[in-house]
Protein backbone atom coordinates (compact mmCIF):
# COMPACT_ATOMS: atom_id res chain seq x y z
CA UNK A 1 8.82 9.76 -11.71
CA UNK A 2 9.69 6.08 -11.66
CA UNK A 3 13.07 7.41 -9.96
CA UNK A 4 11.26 9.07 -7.13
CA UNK A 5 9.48 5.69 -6.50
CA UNK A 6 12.14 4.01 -6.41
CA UNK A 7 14.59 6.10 -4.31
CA UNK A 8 11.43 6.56 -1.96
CA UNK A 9 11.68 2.43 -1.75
CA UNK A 10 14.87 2.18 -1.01
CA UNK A 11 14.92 5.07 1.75
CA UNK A 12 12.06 3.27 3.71
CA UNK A 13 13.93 -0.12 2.90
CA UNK A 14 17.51 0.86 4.74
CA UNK A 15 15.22 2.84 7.34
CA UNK A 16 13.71 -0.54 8.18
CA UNK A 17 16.78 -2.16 8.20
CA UNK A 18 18.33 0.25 10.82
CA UNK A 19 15.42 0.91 13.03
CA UNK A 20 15.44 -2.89 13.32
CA UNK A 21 19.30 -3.37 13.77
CA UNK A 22 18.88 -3.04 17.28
CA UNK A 23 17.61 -6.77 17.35
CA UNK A 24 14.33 -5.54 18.61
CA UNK A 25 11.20 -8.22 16.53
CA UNK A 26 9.27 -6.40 13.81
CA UNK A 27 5.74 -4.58 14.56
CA UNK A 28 4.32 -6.25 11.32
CA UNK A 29 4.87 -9.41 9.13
CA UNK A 30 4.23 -9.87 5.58
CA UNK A 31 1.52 -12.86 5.72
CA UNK A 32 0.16 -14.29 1.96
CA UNK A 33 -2.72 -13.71 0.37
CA UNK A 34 -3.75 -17.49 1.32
CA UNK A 35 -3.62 -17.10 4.81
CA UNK A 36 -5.03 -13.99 4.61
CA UNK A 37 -7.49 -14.02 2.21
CA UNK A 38 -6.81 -10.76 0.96
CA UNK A 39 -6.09 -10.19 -2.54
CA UNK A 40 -5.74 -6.40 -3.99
CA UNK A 41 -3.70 -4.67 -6.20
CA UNK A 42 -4.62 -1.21 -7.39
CA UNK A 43 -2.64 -1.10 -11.11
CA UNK A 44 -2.15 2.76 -11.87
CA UNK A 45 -2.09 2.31 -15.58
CA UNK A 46 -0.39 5.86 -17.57
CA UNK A 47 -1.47 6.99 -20.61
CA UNK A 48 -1.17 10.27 -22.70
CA UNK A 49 -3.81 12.19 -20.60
CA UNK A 50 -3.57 9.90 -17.26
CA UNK A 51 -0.21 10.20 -15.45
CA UNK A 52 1.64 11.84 -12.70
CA UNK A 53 2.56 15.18 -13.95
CA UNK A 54 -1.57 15.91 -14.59
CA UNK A 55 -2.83 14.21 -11.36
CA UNK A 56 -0.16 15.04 -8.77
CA UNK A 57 -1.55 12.48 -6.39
CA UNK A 58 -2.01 9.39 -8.94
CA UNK A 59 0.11 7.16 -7.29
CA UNK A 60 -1.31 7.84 -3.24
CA UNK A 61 -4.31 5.49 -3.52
CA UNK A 62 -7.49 5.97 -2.39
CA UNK A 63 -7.04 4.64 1.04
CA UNK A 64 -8.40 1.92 3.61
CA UNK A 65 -10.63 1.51 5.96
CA UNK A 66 -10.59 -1.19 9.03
CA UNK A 67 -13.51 -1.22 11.22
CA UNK A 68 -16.24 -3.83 12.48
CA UNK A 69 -18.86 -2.70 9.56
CA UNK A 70 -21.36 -5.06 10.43
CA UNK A 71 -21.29 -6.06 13.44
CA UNK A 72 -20.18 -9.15 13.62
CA UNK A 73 -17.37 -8.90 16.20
CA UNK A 74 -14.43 -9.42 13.24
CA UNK A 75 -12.99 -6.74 11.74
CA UNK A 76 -14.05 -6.06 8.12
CA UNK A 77 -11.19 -4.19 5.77
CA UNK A 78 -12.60 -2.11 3.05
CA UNK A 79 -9.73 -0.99 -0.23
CA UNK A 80 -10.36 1.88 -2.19
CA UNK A 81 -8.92 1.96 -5.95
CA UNK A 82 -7.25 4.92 -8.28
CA UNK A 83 -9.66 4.27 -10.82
CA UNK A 84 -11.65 1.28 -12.28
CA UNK A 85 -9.52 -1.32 -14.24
């Protein structure tokens, strides 16, 4: 599994690097967490019962959500986990 992971990495890596060969600037930037303030990670941890070949969609994450939740005018970004570490 850890093949398909990385071969899928490397496909969307040299994709990158040739949609962007035409000089054109990026969409997106990586920013840090800092400047951000945004810190996630969502760890899949495999064990005996827990891994790929049992749950074919381990790896896909839950998901997130951007929307103006409260109202305050800012957008609010919501993370949703694999399971609880």
């Amino acid at each position: 599994m850890k093949i398909k992971i990385w071969l899928s990495a490397l496909f969307f890596s040299v994709l990158a690097v040739v949609n962007n060969a035409n000089g054109q600037q990026p969409l997106f930037s990586l920013l840090p967490a800092k400047e951000t303030n945004i810190s996630f990670v969502n760890r899949v941890i495999e064990t005996d019962s827990l891994h790929v070949m049992n749950y074919e969609y381990l790896y896909n994450g839950s998901g997130v959500g951007v929307a103006d939740f409260n109202g305050d005018g800012l957008p609010d970004i919501f993370f949703g986990k694999c399971r609880r570490l």
